[in-house]
Protein backbone atom coordinates (compact mmCIF):
# COMPACT_ATOMS: atom_id res chain seq x y z
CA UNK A 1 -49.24 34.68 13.95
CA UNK A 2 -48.67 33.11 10.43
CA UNK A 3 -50.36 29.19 9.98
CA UNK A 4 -49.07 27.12 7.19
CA UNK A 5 -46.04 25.35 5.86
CA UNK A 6 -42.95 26.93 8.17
CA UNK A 7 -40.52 26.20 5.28
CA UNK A 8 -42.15 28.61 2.78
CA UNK A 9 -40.93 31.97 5.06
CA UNK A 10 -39.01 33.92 3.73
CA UNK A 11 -37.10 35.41 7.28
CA UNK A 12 -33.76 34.93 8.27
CA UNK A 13 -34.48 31.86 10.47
CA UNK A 14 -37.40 29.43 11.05
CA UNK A 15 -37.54 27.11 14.15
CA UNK A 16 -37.23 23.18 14.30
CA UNK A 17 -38.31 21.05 16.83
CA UNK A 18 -35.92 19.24 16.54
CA UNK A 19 -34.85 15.57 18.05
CA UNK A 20 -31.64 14.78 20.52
CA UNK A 21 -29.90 13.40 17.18
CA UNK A 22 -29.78 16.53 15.80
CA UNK A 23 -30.30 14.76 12.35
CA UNK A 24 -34.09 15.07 11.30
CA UNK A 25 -36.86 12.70 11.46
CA UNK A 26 -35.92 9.31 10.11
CA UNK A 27 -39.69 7.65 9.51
CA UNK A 28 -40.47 8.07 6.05
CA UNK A 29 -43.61 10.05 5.16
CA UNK A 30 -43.77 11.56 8.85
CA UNK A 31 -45.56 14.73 9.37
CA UNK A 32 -43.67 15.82 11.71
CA UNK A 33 -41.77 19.41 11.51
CA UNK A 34 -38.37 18.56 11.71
CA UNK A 35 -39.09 15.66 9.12
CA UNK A 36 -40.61 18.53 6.62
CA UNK A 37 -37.68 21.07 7.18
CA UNK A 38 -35.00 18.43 6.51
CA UNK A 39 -36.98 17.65 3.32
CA UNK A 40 -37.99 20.63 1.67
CA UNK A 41 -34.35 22.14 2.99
CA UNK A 42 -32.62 19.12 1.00
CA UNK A 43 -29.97 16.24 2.13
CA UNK A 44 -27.27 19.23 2.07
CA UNK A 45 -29.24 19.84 5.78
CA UNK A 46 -28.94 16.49 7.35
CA UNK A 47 -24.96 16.51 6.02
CA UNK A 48 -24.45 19.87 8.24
CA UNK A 49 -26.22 18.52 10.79
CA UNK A 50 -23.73 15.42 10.83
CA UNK A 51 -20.57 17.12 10.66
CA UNK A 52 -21.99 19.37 13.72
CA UNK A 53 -23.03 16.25 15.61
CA UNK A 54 -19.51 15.00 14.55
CA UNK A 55 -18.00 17.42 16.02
CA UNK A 56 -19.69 17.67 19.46
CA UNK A 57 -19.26 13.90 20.04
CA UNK A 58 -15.64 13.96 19.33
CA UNK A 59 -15.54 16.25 22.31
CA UNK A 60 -17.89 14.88 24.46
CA UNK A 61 -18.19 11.32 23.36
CA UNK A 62 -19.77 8.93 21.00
CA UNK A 63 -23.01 8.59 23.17
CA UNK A 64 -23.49 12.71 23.18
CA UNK A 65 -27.10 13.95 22.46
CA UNK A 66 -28.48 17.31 21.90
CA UNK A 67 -29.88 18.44 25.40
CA UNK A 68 -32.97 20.41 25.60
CA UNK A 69 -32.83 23.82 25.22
CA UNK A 70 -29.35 23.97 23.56
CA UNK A 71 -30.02 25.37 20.05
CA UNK A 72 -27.51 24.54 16.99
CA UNK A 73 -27.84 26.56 13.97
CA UNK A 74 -27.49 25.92 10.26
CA UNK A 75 -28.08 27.40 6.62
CA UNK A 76 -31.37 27.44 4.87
CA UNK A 77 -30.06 25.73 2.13
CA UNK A 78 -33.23 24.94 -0.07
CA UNK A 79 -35.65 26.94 1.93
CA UNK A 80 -36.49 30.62 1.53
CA UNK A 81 -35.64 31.26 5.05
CA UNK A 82 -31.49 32.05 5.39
CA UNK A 83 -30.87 29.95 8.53
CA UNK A 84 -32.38 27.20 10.76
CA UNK A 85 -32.16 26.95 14.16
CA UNK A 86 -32.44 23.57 15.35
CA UNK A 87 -33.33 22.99 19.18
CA UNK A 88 -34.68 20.09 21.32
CA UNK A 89 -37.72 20.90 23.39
CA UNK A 90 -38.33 19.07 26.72
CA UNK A 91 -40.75 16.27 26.30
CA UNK A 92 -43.77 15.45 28.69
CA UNK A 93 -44.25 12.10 29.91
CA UNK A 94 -46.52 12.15 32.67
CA UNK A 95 -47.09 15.06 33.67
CA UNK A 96 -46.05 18.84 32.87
CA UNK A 97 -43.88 20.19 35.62
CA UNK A 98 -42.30 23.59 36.47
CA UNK A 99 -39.07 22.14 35.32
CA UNK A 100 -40.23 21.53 32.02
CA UNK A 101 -42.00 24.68 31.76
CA UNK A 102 -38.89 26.43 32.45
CA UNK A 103 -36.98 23.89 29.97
CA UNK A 104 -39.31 25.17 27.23
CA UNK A 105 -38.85 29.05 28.20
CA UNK A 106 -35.30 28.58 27.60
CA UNK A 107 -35.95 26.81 24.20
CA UNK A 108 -37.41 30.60 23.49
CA UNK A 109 -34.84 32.86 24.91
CA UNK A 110 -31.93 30.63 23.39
CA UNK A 111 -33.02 30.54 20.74
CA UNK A 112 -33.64 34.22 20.32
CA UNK A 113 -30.12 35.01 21.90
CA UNK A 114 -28.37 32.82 19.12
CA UNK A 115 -30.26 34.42 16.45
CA UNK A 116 -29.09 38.11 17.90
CA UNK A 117 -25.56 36.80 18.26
CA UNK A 118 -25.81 35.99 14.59
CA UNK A 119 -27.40 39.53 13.35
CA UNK A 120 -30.63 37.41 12.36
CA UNK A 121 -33.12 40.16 12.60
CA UNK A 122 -36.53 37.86 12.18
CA UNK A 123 -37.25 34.75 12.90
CA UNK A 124 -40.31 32.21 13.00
CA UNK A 125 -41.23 29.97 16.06
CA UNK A 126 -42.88 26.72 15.25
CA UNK A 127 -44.91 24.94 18.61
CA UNK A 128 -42.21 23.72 20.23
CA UNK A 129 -42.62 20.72 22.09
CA UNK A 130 -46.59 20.53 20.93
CA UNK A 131 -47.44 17.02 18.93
CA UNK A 132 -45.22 13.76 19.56
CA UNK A 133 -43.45 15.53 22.59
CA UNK A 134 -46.89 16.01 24.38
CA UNK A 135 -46.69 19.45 25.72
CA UNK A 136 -50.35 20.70 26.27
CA UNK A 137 -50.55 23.03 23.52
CA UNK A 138 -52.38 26.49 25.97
CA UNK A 139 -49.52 26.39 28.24
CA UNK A 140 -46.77 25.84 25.62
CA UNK A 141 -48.23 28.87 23.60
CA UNK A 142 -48.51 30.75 27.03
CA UNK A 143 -44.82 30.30 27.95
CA UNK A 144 -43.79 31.36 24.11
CA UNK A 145 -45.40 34.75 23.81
CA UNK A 146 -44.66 35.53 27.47
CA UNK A 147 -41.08 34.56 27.07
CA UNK A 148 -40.85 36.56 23.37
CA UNK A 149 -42.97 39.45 25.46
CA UNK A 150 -39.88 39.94 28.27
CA UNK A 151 -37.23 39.60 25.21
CA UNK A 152 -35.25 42.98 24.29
CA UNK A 153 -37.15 44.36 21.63
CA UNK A 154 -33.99 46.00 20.13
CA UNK A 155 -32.88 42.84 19.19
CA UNK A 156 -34.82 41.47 16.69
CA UNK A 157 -37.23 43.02 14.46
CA UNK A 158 -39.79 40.28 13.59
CA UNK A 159 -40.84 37.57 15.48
CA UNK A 160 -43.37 35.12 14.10
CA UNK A 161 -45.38 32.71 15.64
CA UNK A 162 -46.22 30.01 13.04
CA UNK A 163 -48.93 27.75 13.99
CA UNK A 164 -50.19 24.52 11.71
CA UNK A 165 -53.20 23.32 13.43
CA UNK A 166 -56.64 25.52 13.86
CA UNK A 167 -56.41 24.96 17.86
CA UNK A 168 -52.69 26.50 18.17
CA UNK A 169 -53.98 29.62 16.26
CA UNK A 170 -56.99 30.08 18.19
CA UNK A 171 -55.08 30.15 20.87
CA UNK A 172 -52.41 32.33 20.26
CA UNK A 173 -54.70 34.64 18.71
CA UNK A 174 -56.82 34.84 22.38
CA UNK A 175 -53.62 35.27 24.08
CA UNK A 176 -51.92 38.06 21.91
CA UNK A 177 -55.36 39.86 22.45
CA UNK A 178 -54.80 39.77 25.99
């Protein structure tokens, strides 16, 4: 467990919650995570992110969106970490179902098999799905370490949990004690 600022790690890949547009927050000022990594990471992030969305829609259309669970990767560029992985967590509406329990499970395991696939060796999870996207914040940290727990430990060597707010890290500190 590490809380603070996600885009001051120094591992080979930090996590974005990331939106369906793939191309970072656009409200100015917002505190949300994906609006602080496309900051601090510099506009050379939202241009990648572009020519990736770019891409995808010329192959599946002009209307094409991210879906959940699907994660895209990038470079760092500005941030100490080498590589971002980008991924759209399910959001909760009215109320949290197995579905989107499952959706956010595979936001963990994708994300962990792209970052094997790509010889990334550590990597920090934000609280994906948490804030604006109203996931309750115990079962979302529940579903993260047990998902990381039943990962292949061969294939990646550090795996951080990186919490901003005082309730996640009490409660991923009570659960890792488990």
């Amino acid at each position: 467990i590490w809380q603070g600022d996600i885009t001051r790690l120094a591992v080979d890949a930090i996590v974005n919650a990331a939106n369906s547009q793939m191309l970072g927050c656009f409200v100015p000022m917002h505190s949300c995570i994906d609006n602080c990594i496309h900051t601090f990471a510099g506009v050379q992030l939202r241009a990648a992110c572009n020519r990736q969305m770019e891409q995808l829609r010329a192959r599946y259309g002009r209307s094409y969106e991210q879906p959940t669970a699907v994660p895209m990767l990038t470079e760092g560029y500005n941030l100490p970490a080498k590589k971002i992985v980008h991924i759209v967590g399910p959001i909760v509406e009215r109320q949290l179902t197995e579905a989107l329990e499952q959706d956010l499970a595979d936001c963990y395991t994708n994300t962990l098999d792209l970052c094997a696939e790509n010889g990334l060796r550590s990597v920090a999870f934000c609280c994906i799905s948490t804030g604006v996207f109203h996931f309750p914040n115990q079962r979302a940290a529940e579903i993260a370490i047990e998902t990381v727990r039943s990962y292949p430990r061969h294939a990646l060597k550090t795996i951080v949990f990186n919490v901003f707010l005082d309730k996640d890290r009490d409660i991923y500190q009570q659960l890792l004690r488990a």
